[in-house]
C-alpha atoms as a PDB file:
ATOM      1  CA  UNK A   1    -138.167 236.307 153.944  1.00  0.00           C
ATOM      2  CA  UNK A   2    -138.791 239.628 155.411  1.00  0.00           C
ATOM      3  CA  UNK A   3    -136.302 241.269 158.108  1.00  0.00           C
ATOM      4  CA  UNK A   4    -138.434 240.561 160.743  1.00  0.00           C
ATOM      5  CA  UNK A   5    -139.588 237.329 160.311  1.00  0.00           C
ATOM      6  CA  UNK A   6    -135.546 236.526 159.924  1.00  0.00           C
ATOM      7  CA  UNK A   7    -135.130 237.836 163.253  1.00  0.00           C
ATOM      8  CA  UNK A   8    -137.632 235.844 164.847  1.00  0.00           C
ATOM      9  CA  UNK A   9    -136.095 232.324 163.274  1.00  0.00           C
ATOM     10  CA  UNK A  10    -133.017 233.291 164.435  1.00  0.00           C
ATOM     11  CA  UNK A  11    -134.208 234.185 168.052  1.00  0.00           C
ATOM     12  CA  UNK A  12    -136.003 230.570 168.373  1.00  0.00           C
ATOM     13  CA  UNK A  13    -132.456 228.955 166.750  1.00  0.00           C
ATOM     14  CA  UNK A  14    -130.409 230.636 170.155  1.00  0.00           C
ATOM     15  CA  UNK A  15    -133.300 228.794 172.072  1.00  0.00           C
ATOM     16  CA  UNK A  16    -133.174 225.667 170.726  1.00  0.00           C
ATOM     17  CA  UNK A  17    -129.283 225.620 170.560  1.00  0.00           C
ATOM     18  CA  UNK A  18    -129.173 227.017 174.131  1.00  0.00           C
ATOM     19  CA  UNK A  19    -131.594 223.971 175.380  1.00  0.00           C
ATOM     20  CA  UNK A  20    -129.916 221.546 172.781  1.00  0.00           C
ATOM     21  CA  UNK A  21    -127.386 219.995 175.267  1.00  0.00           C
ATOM     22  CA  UNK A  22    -130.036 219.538 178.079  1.00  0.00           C
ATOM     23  CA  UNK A  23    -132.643 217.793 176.361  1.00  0.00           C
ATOM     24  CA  UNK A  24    -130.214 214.897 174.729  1.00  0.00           C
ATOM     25  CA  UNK A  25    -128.170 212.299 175.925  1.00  0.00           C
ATOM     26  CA  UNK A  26    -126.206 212.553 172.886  1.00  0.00           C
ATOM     27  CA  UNK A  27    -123.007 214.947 172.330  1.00  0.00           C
ATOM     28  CA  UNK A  28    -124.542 217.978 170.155  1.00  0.00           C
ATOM     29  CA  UNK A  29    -127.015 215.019 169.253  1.00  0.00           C
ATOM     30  CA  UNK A  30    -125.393 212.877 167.335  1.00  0.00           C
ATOM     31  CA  UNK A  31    -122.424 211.564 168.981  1.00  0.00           C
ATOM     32  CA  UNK A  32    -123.909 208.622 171.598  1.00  0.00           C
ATOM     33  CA  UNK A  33    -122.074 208.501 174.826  1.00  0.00           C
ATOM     34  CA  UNK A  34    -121.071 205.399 176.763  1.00  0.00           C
ATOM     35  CA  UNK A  35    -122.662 206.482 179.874  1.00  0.00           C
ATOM     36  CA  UNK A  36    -125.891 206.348 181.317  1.00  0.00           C
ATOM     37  CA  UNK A  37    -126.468 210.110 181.791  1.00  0.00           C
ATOM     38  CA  UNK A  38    -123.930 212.981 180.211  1.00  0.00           C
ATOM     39  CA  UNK A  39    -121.678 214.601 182.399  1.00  0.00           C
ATOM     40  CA  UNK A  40    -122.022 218.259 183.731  1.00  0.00           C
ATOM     41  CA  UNK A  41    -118.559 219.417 181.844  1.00  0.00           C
ATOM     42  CA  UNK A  42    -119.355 218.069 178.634  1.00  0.00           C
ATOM     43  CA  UNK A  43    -123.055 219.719 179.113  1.00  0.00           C
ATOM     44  CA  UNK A  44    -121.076 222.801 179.752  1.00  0.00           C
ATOM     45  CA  UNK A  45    -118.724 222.211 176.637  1.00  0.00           C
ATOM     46  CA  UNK A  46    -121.256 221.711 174.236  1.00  0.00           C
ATOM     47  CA  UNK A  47    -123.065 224.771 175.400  1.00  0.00           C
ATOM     48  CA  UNK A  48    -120.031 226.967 175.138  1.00  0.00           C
ATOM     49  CA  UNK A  49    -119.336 225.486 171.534  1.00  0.00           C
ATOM     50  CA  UNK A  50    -123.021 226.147 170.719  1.00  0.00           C
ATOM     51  CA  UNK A  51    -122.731 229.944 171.819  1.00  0.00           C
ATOM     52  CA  UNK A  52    -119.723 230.152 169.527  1.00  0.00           C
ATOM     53  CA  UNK A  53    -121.469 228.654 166.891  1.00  0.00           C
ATOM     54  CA  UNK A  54    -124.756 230.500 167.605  1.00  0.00           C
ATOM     55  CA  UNK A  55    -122.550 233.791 167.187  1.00  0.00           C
ATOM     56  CA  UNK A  56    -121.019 232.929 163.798  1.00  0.00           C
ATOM     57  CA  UNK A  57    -124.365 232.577 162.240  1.00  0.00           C
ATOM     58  CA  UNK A  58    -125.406 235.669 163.630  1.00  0.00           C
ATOM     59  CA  UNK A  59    -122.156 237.182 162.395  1.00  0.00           C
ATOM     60  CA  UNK A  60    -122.527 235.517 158.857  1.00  0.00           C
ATOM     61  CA  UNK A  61    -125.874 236.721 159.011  1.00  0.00           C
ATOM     62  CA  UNK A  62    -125.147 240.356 159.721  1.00  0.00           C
ATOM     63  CA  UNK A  63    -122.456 240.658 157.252  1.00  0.00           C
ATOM     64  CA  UNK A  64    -124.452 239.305 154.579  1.00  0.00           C
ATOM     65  CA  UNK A  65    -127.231 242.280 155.421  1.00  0.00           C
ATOM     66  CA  UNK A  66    -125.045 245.362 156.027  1.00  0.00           C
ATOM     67  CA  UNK A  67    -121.736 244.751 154.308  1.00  0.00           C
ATOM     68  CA  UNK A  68    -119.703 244.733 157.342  1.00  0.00           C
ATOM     69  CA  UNK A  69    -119.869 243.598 161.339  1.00  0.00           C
ATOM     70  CA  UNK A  70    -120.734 246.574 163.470  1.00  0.00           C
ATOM     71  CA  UNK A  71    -117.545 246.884 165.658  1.00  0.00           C
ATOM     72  CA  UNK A  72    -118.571 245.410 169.630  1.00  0.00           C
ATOM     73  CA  UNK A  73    -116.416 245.713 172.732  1.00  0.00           C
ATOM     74  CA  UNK A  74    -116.039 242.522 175.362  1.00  0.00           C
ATOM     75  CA  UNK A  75    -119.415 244.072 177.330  1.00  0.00           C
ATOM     76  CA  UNK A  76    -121.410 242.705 174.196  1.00  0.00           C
ATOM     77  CA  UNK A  77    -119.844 239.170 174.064  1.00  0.00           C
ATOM     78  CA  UNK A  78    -120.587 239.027 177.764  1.00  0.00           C
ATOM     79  CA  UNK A  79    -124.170 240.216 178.061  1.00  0.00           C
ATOM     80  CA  UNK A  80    -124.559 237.898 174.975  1.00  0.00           C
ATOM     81  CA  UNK A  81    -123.402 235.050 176.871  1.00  0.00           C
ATOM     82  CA  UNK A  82    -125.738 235.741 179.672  1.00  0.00           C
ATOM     83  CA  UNK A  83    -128.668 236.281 177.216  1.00  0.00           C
ATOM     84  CA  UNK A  84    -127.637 232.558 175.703  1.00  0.00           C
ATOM     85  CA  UNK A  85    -127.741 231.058 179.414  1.00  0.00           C
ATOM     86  CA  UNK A  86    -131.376 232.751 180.149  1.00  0.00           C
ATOM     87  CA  UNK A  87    -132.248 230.918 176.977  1.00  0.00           C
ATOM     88  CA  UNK A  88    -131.075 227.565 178.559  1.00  0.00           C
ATOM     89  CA  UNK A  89    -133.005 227.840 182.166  1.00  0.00           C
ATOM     90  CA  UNK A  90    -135.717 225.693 180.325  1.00  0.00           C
ATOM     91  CA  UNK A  91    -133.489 222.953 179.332  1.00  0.00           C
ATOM     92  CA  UNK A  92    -131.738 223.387 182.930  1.00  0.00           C
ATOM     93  CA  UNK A  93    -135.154 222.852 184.871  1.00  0.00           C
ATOM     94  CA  UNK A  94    -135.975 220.231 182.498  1.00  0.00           C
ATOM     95  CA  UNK A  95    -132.813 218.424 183.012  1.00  0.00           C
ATOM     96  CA  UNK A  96    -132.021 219.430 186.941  1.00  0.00           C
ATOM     97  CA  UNK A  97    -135.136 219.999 188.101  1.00  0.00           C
ATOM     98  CA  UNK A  98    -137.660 217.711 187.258  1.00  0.00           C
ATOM     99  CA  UNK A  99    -135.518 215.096 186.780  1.00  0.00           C
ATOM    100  CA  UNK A 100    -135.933 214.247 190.228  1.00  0.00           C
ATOM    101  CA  UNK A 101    -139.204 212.780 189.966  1.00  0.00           C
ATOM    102  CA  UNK A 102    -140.273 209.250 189.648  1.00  0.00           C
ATOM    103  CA  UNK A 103    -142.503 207.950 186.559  1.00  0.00           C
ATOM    104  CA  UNK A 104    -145.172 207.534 189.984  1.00  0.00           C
ATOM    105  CA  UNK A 105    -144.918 211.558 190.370  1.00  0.00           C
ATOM    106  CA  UNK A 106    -143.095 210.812 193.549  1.00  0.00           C
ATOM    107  CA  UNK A 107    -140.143 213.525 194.124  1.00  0.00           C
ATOM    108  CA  UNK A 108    -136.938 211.887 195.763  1.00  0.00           C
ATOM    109  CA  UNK A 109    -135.219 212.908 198.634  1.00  0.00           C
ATOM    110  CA  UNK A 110    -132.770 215.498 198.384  1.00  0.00           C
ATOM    111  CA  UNK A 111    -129.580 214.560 198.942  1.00  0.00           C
END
């Protein structure tokens, strides 16, 4: 597998793992809940733990193709977090959004 075509897997993994929590019911799912519907904080756990995750790989990943991690400063960990939640807005609509609707295609009240 080429570079580039590495990058791009990798890319669509930080997508998927950003919407992963959104789009499931389940914790990182596999675990089944007891509730109905997953709470926000555990939403917002999962995500966090799949940021971490996300950034190991990528760390793994780089260290495996240049010998070493290039040395980052907190600025980079914090854009990178940003960059993970602009990967979740999908999963956030999905979930937030359009959730509100009926299976008629009626949209509820807000409340």
């Amino acid at each position: 597998m080429s570079i580039e075509v590495g990058r791009v897997v990798l890319l669509l993994l930080f997508i998927a793992a950003a919407n992963l929590p959104f789009f499931t019911q389940r914790i990182f799912g596999l675990v089944p809940l007891r509730r109905e519907t997953k709470p926000f904080f555990i939403i917002l756990a999962e995500w966090l733990v799949l940021f971490a995750l996300m950034g190991g790989i990528s760390a793994l990943i780089e260290t495996r193709l240049y010998g070493s991690l290039y040395p980052q400063g907190g600025h980079f960990y914090f854009i990178g977090l940003f960059l993970f939640a602009v990967f979740a807005f999908p999963g956030y609509v999905f979930r937030y959004l359009l959730g509100r609707t009926h299976k008629g295609g009626r949209q509820t009240p807000a409340r």
